[in-house]
C-alpha atoms as a PDB file:
ATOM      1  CA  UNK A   1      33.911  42.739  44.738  1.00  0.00           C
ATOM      2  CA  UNK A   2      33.193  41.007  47.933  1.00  0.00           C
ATOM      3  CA  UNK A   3      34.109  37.414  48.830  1.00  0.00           C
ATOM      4  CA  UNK A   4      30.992  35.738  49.590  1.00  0.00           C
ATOM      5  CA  UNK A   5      30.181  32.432  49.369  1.00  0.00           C
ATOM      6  CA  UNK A   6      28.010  32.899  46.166  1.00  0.00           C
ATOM      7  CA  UNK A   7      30.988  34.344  44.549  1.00  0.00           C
ATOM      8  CA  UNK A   8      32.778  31.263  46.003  1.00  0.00           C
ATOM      9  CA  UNK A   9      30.538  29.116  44.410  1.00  0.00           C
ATOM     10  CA  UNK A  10      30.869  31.096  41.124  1.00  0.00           C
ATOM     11  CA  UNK A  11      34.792  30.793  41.084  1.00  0.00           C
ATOM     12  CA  UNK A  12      34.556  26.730  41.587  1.00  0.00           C
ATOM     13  CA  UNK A  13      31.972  26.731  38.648  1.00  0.00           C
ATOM     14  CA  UNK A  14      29.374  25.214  40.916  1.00  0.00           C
ATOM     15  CA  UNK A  15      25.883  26.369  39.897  1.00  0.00           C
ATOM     16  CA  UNK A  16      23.698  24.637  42.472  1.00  0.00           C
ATOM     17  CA  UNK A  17      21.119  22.516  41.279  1.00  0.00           C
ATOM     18  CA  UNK A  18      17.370  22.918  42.506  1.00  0.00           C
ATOM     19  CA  UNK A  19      17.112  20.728  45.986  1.00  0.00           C
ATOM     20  CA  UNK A  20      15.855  17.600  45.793  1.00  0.00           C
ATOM     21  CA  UNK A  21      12.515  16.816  47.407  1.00  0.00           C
ATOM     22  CA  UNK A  22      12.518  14.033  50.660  1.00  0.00           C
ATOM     23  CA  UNK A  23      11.445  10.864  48.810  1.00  0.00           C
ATOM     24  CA  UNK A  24       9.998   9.770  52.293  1.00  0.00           C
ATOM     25  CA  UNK A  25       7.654  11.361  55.290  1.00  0.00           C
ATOM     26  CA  UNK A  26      10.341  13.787  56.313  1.00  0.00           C
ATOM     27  CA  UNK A  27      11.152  17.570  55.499  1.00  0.00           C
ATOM     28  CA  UNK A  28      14.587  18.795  53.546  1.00  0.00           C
ATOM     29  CA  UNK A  29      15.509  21.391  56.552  1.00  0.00           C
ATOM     30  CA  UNK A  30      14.006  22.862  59.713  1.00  0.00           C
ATOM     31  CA  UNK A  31      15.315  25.811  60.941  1.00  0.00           C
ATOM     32  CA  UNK A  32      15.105  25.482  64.652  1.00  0.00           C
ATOM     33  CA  UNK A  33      15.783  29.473  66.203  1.00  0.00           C
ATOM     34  CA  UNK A  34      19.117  30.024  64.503  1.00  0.00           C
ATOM     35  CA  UNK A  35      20.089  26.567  63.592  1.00  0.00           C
ATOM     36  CA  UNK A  36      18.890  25.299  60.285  1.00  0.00           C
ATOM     37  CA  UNK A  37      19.154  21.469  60.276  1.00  0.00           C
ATOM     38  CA  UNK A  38      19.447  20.018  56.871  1.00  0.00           C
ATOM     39  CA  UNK A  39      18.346  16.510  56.173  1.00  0.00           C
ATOM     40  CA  UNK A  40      21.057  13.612  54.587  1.00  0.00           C
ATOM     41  CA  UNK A  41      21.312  14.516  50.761  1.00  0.00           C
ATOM     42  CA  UNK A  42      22.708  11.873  48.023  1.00  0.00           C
ATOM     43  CA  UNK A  43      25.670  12.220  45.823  1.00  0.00           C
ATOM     44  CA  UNK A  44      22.848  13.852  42.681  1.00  0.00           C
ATOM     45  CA  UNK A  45      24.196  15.336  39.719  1.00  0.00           C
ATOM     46  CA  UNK A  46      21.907  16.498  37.035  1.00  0.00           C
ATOM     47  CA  UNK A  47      19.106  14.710  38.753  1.00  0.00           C
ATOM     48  CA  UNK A  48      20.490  11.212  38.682  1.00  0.00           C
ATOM     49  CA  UNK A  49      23.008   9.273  41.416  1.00  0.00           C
ATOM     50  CA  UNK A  50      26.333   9.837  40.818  1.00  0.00           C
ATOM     51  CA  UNK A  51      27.910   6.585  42.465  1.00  0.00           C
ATOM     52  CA  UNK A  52      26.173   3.975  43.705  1.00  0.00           C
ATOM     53  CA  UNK A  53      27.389   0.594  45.243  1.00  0.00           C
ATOM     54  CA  UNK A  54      29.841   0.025  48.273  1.00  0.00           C
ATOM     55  CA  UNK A  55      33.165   1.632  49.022  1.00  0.00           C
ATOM     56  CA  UNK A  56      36.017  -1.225  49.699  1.00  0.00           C
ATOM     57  CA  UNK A  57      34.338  -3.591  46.665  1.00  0.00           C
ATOM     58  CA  UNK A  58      32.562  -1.315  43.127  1.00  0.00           C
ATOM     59  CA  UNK A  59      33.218   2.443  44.676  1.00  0.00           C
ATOM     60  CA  UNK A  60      36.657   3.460  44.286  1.00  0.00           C
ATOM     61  CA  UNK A  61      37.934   5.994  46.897  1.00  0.00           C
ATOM     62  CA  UNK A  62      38.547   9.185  44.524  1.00  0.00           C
ATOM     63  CA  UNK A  63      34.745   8.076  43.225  1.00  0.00           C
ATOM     64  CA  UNK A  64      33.678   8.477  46.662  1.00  0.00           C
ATOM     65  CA  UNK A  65      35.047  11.517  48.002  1.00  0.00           C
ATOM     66  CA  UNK A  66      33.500  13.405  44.720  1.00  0.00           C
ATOM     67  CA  UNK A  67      30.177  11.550  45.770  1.00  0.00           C
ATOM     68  CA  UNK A  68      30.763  13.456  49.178  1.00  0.00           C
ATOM     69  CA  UNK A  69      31.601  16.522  47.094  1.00  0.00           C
ATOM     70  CA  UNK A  70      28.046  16.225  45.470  1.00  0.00           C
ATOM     71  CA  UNK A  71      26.358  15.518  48.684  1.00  0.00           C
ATOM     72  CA  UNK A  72      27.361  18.471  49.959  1.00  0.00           C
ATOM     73  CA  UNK A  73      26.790  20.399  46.519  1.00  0.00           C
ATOM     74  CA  UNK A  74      23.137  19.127  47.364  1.00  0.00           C
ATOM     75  CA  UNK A  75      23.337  20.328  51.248  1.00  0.00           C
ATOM     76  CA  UNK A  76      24.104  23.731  49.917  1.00  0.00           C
ATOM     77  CA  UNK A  77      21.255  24.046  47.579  1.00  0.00           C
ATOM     78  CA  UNK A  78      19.346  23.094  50.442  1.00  0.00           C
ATOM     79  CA  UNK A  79      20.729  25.610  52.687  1.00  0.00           C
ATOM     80  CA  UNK A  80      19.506  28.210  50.298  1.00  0.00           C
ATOM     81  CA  UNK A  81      16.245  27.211  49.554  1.00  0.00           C
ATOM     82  CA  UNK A  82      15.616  27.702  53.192  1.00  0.00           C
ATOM     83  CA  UNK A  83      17.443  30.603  53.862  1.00  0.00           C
ATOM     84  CA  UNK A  84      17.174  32.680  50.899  1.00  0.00           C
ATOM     85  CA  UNK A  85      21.167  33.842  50.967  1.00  0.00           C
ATOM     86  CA  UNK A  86      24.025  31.917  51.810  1.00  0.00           C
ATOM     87  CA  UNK A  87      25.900  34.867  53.368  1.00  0.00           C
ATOM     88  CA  UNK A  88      22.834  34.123  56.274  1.00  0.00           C
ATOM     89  CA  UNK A  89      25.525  31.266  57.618  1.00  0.00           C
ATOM     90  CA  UNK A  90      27.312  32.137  59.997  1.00  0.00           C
ATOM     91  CA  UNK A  91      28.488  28.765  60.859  1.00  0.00           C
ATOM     92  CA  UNK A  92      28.785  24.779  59.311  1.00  0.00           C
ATOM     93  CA  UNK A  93      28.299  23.921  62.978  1.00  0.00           C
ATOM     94  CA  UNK A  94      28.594  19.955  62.103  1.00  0.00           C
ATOM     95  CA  UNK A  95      28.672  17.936  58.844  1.00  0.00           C
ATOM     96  CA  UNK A  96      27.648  14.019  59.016  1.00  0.00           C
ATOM     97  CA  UNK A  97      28.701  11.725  56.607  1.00  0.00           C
ATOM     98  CA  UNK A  98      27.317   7.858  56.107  1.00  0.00           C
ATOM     99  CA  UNK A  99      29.285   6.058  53.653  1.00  0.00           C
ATOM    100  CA  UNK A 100      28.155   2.414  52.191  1.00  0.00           C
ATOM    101  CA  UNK A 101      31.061   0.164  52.206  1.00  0.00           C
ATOM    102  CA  UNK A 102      32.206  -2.872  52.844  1.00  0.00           C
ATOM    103  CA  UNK A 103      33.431  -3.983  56.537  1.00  0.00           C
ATOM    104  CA  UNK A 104      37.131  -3.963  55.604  1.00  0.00           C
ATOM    105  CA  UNK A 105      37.193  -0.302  54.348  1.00  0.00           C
ATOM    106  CA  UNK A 106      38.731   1.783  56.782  1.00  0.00           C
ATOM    107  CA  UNK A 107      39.064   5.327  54.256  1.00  0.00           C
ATOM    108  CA  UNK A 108      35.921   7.130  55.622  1.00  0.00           C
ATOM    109  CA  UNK A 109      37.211  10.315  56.314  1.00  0.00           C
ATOM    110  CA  UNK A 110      39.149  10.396  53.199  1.00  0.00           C
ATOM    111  CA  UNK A 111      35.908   9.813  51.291  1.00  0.00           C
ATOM    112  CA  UNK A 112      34.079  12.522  53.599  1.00  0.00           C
ATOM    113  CA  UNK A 113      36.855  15.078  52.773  1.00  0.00           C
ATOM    114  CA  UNK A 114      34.909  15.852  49.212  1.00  0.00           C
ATOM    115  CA  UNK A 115      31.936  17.554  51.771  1.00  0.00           C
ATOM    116  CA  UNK A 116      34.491  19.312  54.207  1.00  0.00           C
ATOM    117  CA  UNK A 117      36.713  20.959  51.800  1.00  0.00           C
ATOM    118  CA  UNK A 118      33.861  21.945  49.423  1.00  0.00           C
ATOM    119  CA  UNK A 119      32.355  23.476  52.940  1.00  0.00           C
ATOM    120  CA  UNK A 120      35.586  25.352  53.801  1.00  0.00           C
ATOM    121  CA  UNK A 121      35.770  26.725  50.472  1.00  0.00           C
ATOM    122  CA  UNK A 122      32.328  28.387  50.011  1.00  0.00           C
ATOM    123  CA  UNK A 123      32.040  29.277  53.640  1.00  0.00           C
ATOM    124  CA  UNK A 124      36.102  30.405  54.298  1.00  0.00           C
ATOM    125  CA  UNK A 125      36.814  30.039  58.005  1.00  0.00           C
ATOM    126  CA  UNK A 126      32.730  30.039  59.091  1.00  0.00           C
ATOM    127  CA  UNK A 127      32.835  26.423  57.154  1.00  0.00           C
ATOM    128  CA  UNK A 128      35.643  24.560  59.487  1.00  0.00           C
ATOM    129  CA  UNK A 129      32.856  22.311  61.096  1.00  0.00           C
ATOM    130  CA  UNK A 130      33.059  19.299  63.808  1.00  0.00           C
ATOM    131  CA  UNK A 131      31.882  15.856  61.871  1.00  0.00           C
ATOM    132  CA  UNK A 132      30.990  12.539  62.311  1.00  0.00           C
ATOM    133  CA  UNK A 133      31.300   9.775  59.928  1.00  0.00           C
ATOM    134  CA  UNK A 134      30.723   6.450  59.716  1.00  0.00           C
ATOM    135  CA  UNK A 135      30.454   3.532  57.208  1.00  0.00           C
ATOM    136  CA  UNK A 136      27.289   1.725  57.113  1.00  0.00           C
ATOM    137  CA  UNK A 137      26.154  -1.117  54.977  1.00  0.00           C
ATOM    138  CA  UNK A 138      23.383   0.688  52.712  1.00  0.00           C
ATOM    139  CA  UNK A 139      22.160   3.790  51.719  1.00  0.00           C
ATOM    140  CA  UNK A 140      19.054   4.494  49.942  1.00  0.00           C
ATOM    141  CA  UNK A 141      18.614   4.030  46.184  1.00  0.00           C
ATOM    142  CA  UNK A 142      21.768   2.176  46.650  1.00  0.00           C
ATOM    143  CA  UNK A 143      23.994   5.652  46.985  1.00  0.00           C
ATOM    144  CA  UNK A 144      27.486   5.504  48.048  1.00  0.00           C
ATOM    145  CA  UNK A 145      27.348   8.029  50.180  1.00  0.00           C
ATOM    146  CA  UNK A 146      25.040  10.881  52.433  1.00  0.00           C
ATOM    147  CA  UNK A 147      25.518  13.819  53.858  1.00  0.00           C
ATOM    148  CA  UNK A 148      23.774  15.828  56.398  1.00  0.00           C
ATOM    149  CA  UNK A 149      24.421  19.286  57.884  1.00  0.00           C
ATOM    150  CA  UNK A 150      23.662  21.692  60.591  1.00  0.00           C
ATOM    151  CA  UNK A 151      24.329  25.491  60.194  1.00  0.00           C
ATOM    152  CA  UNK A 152      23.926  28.225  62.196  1.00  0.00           C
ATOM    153  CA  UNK A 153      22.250  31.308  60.393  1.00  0.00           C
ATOM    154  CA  UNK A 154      21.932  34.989  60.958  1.00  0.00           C
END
């Protein structure tokens, strides 16, 4: 059997979920020539947040990074939807994380490591990625975290 990242996806027991629509006037993904650019996604499991609040005060850390781990469930479905097969990507050019926290927290890329590992395992080597990440002071619907993606597709 081939290692592909559906098979990846099968052996973490990660079925991914239909994407979520943009709640505002914005698109999910645009795939720009071979780079597919996919919109911040929230921490949604089974249709509903699954942390909301601020890092540093009601988020703990391991709550966060599986928030990340969610987001980037999310970014994945997304990826699909637009691309049809997830063996397309040839690339996780560049993951960006936002997380809501409070000023003293200083464990963002801790919290952002839920998205990059979940990337490198689905996408093996092609999911090693350069990232940004950065705390902010609110997300929508009050999420703890967001995460955004850019891919480079066959």
């Amino acid at each position: 059997m081939t290692d592909t990242p559906e098979t990846r996806l099968d052996r973490h027991g990660i079925i991914l979920p239909v994407p979520p629509a943009p709640v505002a006037t914005y698109v999910a993904t645009v795939l720009s020539g071979s780079l597919l650019v996919v919109s911040g996604q929230l921490p949604l499991l089974d249709g509903k947040l699954f942390a909301t609040g601020k890092l540093g005060a009601d988020v703990a850390v391991e709550v966060g990074v599986e928030a990340a781990r969610y987001a980037m469930i999310n970014v994945i479905a997304q990826v699909r939807a637009a691309v049809g097969d997830l063996s397309r990507v040839r690339r996780v050019v560049r993951l960006g994380g936002f997380i809501s926290c409070v000023p003293s927290f200083t464990q963002h890329a801790t919290v952002m490591n839920g998205a990059s590992d979940l990337a490198v395992a689905i996408f093996g080597d092609a999911g090693l990625h350069a990232r940004s990440t950065i705390g902010v002071p609110s997300l929508p619907l009050d999420a703890a975290v967001e995460v955004e993606g850019l891919f480079e597709i066959a």
